[in-house]
Protein backbone atom coordinates (compact mmCIF):
# COMPACT_ATOMS: atom_id res chain seq x y z
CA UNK A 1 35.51 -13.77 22.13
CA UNK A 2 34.52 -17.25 23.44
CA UNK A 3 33.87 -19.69 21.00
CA UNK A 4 30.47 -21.93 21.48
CA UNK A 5 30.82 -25.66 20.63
CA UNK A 6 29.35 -26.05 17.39
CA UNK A 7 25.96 -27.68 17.73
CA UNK A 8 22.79 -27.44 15.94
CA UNK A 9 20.84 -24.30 18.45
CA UNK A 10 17.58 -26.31 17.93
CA UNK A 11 18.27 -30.12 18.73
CA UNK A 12 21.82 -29.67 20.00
CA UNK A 13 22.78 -32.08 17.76
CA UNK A 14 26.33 -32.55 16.51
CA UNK A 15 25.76 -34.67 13.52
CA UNK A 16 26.21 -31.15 11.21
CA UNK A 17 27.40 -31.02 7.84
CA UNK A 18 29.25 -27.78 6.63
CA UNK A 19 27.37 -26.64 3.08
CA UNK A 20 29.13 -23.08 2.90
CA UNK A 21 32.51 -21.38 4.28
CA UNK A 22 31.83 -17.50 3.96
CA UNK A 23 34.48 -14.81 4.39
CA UNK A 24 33.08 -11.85 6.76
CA UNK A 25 34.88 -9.56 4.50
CA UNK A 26 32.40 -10.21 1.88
CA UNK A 27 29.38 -9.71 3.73
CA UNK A 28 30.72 -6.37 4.63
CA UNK A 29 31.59 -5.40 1.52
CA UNK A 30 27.77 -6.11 0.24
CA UNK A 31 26.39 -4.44 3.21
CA UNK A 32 28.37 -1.25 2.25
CA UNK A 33 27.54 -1.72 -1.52
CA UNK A 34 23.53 -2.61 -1.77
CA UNK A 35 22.54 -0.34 1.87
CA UNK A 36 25.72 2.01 2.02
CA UNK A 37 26.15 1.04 5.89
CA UNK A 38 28.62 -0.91 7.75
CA UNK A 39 28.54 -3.93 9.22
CA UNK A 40 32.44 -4.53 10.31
CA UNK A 41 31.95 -4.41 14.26
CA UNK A 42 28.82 -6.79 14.50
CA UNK A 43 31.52 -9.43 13.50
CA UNK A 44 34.00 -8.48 16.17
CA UNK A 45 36.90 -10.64 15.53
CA UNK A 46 35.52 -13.14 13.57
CA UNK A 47 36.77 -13.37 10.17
CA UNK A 48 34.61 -16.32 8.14
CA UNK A 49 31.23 -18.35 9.83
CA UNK A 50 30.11 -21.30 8.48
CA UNK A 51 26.98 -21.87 7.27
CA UNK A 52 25.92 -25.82 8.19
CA UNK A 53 23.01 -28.26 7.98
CA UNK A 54 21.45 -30.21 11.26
CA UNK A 55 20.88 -33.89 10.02
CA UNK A 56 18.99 -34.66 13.62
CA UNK A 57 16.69 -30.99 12.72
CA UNK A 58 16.43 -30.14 9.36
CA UNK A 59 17.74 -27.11 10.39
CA UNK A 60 20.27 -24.99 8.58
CA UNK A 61 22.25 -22.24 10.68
CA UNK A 62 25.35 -20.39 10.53
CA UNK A 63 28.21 -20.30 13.33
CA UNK A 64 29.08 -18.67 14.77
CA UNK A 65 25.82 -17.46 15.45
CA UNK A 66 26.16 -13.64 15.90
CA UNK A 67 22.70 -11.89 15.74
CA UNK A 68 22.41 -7.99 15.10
CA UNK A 69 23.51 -5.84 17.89
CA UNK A 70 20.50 -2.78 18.48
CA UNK A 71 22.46 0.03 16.67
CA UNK A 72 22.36 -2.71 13.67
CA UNK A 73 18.63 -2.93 13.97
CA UNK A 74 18.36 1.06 14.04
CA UNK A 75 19.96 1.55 11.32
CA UNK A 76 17.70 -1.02 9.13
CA UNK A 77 14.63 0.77 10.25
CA UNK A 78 15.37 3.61 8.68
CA UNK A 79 14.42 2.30 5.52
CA UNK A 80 10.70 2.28 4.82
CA UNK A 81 10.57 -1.58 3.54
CA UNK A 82 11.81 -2.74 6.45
CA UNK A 83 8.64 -2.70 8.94
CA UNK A 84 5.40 -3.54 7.49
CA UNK A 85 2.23 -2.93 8.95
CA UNK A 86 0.77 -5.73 6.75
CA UNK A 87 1.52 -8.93 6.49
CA UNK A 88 0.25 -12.25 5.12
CA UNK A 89 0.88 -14.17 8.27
CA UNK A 90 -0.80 -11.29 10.65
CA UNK A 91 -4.52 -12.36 8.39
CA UNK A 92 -3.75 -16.01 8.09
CA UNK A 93 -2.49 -16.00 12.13
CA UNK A 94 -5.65 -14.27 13.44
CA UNK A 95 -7.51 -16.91 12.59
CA UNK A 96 -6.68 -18.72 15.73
CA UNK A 97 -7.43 -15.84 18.24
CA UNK A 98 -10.49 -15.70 19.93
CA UNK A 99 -12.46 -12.26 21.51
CA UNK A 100 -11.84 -13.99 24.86
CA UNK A 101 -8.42 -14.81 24.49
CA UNK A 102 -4.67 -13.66 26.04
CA UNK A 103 -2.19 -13.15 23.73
CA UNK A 104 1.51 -12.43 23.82
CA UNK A 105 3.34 -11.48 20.41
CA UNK A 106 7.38 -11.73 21.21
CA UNK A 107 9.22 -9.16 18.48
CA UNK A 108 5.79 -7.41 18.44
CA UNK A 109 7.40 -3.77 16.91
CA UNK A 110 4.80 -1.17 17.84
CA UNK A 111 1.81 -3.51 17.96
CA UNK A 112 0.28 -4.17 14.10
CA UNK A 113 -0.87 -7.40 14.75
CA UNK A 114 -2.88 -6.36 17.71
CA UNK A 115 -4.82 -4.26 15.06
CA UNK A 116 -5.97 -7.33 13.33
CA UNK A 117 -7.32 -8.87 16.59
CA UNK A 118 -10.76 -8.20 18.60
CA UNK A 119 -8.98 -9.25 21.79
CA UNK A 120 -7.38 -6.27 23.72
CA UNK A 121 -5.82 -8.94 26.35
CA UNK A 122 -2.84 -8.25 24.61
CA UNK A 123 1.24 -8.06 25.56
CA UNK A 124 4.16 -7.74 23.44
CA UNK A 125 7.48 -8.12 23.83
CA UNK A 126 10.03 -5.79 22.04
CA UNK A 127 13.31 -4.44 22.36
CA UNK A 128 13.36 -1.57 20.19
CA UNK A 129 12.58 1.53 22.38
CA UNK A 130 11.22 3.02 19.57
CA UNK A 131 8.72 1.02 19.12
CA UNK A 132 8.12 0.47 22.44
CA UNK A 133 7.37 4.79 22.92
CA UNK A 134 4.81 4.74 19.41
CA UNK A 135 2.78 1.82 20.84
CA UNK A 136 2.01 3.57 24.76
CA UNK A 137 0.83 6.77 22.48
CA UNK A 138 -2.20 4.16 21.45
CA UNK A 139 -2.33 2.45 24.43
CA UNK A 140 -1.12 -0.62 23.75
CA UNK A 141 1.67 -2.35 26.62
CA UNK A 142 4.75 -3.48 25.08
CA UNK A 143 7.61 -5.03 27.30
CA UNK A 144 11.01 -4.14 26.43
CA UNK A 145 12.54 -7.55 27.86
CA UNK A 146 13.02 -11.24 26.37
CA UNK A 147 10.75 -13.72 25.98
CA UNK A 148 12.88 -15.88 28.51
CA UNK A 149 13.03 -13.23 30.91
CA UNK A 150 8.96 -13.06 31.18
CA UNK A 151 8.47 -16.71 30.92
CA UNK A 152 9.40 -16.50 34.59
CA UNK A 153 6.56 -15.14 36.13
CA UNK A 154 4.36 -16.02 33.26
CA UNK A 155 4.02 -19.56 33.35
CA UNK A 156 0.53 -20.94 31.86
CA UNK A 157 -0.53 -17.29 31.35
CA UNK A 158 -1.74 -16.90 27.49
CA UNK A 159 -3.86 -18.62 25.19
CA UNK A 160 -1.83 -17.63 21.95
CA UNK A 161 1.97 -16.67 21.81
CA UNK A 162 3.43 -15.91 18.90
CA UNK A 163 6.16 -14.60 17.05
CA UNK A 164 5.96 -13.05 13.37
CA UNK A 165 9.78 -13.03 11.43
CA UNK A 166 11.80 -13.18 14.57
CA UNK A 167 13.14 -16.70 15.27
CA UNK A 168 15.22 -16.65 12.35
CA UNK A 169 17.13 -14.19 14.44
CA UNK A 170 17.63 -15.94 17.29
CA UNK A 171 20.72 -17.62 18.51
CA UNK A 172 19.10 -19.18 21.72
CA UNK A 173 16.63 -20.90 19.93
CA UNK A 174 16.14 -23.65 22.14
CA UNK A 175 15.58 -21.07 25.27
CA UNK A 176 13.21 -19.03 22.79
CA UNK A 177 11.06 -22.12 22.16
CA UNK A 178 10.94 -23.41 25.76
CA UNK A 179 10.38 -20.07 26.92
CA UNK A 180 7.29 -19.40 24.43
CA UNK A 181 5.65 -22.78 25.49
CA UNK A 182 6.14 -22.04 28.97
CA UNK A 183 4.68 -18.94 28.56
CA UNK A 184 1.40 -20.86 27.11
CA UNK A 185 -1.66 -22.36 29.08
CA UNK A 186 -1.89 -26.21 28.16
CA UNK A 187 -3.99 -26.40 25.16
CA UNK A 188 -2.99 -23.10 23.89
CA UNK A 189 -1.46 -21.77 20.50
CA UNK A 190 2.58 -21.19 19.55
CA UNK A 191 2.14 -19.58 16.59
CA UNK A 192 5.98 -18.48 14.52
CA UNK A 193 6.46 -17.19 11.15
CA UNK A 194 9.77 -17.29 9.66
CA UNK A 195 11.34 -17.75 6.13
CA UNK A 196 10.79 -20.45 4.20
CA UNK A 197 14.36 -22.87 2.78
CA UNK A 198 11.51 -24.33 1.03
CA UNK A 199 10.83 -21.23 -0.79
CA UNK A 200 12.78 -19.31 -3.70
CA UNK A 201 15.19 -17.48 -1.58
CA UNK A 202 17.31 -20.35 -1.31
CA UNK A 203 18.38 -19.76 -5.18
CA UNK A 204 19.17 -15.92 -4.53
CA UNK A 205 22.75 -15.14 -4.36
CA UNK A 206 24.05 -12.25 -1.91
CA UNK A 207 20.90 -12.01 -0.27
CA UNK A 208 22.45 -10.12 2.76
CA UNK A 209 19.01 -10.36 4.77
CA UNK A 210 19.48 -13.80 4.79
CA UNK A 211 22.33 -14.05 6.63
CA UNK A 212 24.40 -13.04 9.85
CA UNK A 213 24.37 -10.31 11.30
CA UNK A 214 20.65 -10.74 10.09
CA UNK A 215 19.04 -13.86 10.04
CA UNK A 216 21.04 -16.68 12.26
CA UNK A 217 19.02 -19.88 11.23
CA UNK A 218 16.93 -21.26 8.59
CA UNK A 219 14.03 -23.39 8.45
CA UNK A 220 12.65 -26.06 6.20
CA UNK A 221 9.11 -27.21 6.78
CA UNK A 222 10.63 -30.31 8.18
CA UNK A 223 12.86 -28.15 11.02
CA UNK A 224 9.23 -26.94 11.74
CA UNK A 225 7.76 -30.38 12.41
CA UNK A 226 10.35 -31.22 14.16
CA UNK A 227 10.19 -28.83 17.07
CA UNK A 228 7.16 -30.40 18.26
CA UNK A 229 9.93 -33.43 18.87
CA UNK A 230 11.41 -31.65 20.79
CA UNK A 231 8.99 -29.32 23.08
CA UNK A 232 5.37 -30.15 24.84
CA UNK A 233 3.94 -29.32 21.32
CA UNK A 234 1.76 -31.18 18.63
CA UNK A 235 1.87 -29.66 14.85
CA UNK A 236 -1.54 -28.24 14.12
CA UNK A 237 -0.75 -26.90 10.75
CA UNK A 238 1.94 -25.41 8.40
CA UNK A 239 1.04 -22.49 5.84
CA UNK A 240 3.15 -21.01 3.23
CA UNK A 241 2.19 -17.49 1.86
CA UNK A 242 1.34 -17.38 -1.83
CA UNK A 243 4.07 -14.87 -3.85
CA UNK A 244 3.48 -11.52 -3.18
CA UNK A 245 3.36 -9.27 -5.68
CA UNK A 246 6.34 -7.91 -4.60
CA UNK A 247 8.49 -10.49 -4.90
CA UNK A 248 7.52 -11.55 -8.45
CA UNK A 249 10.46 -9.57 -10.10
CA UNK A 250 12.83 -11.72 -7.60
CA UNK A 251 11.00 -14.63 -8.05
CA UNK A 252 11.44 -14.86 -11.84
CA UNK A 253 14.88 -14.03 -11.68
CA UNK A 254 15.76 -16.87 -9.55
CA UNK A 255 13.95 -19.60 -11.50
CA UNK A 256 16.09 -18.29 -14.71
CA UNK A 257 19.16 -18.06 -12.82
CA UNK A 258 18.18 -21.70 -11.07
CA UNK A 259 18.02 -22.82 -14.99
CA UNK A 260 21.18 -21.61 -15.84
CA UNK A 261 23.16 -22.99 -12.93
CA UNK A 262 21.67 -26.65 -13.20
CA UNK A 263 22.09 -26.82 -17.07
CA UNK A 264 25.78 -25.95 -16.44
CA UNK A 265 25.59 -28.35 -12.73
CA UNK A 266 26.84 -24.86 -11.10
CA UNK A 267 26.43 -24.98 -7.35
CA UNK A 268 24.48 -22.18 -5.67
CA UNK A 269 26.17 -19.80 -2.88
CA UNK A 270 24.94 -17.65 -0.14
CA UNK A 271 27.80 -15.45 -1.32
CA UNK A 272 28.97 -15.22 -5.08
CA UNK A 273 30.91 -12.73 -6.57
CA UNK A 274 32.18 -14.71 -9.66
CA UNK A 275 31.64 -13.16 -12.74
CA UNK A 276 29.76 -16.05 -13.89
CA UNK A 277 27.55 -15.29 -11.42
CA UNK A 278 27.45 -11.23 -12.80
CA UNK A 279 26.38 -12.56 -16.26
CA UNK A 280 23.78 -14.40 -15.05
CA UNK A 281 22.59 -12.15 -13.27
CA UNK A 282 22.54 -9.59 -16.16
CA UNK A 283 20.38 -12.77 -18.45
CA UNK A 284 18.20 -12.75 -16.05
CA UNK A 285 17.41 -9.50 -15.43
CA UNK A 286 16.73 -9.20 -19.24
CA UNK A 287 14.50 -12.51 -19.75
CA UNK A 288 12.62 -12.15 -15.95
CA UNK A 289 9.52 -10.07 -17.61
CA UNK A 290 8.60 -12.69 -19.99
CA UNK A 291 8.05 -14.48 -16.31
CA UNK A 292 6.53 -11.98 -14.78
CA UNK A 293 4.11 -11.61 -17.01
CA UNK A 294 3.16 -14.87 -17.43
CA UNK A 295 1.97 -14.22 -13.10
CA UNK A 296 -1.50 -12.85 -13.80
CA UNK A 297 -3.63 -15.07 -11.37
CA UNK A 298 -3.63 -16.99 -8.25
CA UNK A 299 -3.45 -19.81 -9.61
CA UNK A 300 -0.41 -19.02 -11.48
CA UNK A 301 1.42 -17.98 -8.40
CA UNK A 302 4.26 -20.43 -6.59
CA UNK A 303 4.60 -20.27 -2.80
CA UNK A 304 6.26 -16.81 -1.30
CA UNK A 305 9.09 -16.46 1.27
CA UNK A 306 7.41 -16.46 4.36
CA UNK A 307 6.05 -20.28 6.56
CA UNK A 308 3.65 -19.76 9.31
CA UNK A 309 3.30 -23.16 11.23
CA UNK A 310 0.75 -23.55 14.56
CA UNK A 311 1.36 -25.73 17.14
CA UNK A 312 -1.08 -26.67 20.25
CA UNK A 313 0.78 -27.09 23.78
CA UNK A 314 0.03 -30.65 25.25
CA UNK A 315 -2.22 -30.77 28.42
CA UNK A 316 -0.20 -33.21 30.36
C-alpha cells in the first residue's frame, strides 16, 4: 500500500501537529465489541493512523486517511439508526431552495431531502445501489458516480449543491470541494453539514463513528470559514443544531466525565481503554439523570453534534 505524504487534505498544508497515535487493533476490537462486526480488512496493512491537527485549516484529520470500503457501508445500514429520514439540517437547509431552483445533493441516500423541497429539478449523487433502486421506485434520479466525476459535464449547472453528513468521509476533500463549486452557477449555494469539533463529541471516548474507517476528518467552525480561503466561495452563514433529544443521555455523560478529567488534568482520547476511564464511565452513567433532567426547555439545551454552514459561489 502506497503511503500519501502527510498533508492536511483541505489546505495541503504541512504545518500539522500529531494530537493522537491510535493502534488499529483497538478500533477493531471496539468495532467487534459495541456492533459485533469486523473491521480488520478496511485497514489493510496498516497497523496505527495518526490522528493530527492543520495549523494553516483548523482542520483535524487522521492519516492515513482510509475511508469505508462499500461492504463497510452495507453492513452499517443494517441497523435502523443509521439512515434517518429526518434531520435538523434537511429543515434548516431548505431554507435556501427556491420552487425555481436546480439542485444537486452529493451522498443523497434514497432522496429524503428532496421530500422537504418544492423544487423537483432535483439530482443526487449516491453510491449505494440500494439506495439508488428505492429512489427510481418514486421517481426520483439518483447518480451512482462521484461528485468529481459529474462536475465534468456539469459545470455552472445548479443553483444549490449540497451535501448532508458526507464530507467528514471524504479523503479527497480538496477534489470534493472544487468539484461541488464547479458544479454551481456563480451566485449559487454550497450547502455541507458535517459534525461539529465544536460540539460535545469531542469529550466522548471510543466513539467508533468518529473515526476511520468512518469519519476521515473533522471540522471546527473555523475549518469551515476557512474553505471559503481557499475556493471561489464567500461564508454566508454557519448553524449549529440545538441537542436533540436523543443525544441528551450522551450529552450529560460527557460534561460529567469532562468534569472529572479536568479536576484530575486527565487528557481526553479518541481511544481509551484505561480503567480510569471504565470508572468514569460507570460515575457518569449513575449521576447523568440528574442532567438530563435538568434539559426540559429550549432554552436549557447546549448546541448538538451536527454544523451546517452556507456558502455563495463568487460571480467573477
Amino acid at each position: 500500500m502506497e503511503m500519501k505524504k502527510l498533508v492536511c487534505p483541505l489546505s495541503s498544508s504541512s504545518e500539522v501537529v500529531l494530537i493522537e497515535k491510535i493502534k488499529v487493533k483497538d478500533i477493531i476490537n471496539i468495532y467487534n465489541k459495541q456492533l459485533k462486526f469486523d473491521v480488520s480488512k478496511e485497514f489493510k496493512s496498516i497497523k496505527e493512523i495518526g490522528f493530527y491537527h492543520c495549523i494553516d485549516s483548523d482542520l483535524r484529520f487522521f492519516f492515513p486517511l482510509m475511508s469505508g470500503s462499500e461492504a463497510f457501508y452495507e453492513k452499517l445500514q443494517k441497523f435502523d439508526w443509521y439512515y434517518m429520514d429526518d434531520k435538523p439540517e434537511y429543515e434548516y437547509a431548505k431554507q435556501f431552495v427556491k420552487d425555481s431552483d436546480v439542485v444537486l445533493e452529493i451522498g443523497s441516500g434514497k432522496g429524503a431531502f428532496l421530500k422537504k423541497l418544492s423544487t423537483r429539478d432535483y439530482v443526487g449523487l449516491e453510491f449505494s445501489k440500494e439506495a439508488t433502486n428505492l429512489a427510481a421506485k418514486e421517481g426520483i434520479c439518483i447518480k451512482n458516480e462521484s461528485i468529481q466525476t459529474h462536475a465534468i459535464e456539469n459545470t455552472n449547472t445548479y443553483n444549490v449543491v449540497c451535501a448532508f453528513q458526507v464530507l467528514e468521509h471524504v479523503e479527497e476533500v480538496y477534489s470534493f470541494i472544487e468539484s461541488s463549486t464547479r458544479c454551481l452557477k456563480p451566485g449559487g449555494l454550497l450547502i455541507y453539514s458535517v459534525p461539529s469539533v465544536d460540539s460535545y463529541s469531542k469529550y466522548v471516548s471510543n466513539f467508533i463513528l468518529d473515526m476511520p474507517p468512518h469519519h476521515v476528518t473533522r471540522w471546527s467552525d473555523q475549518a469551515l470559514k476557512n474553505i471559503a480561503r481557499y475556493f471561489p466561495l464567500e461564508l454566508v452563514e454557519i448553524w449549529h443544531e440545538p441537542l436533540q433529544l436523543l443525544q441528551k443521555k450522551v450529552y450529560a455523560q460527557a460534561v460529567i466525565k469532562n468534569s472529572f478529567f479536568n479536576l484530575f488534568k486527565i487528557p481526553h482520547k479518541n481511544i481509551d481503554n484505561s480503567f480510569r476511564n471504565k470508572i468514569v464511565n460507570v460515575l457518569s452513567k449513575i449521576i447523568s439523570p440528574i442532567t438530563v433532567n435538568g434539559l426540559t426547555s429550549y432554552e436549557l439545551m447546549p448546541r448538538g453534534i451536527s454544523v451546517t454552514s452556507v456558502y455563495r459561489k463568487i460571480k467573477k
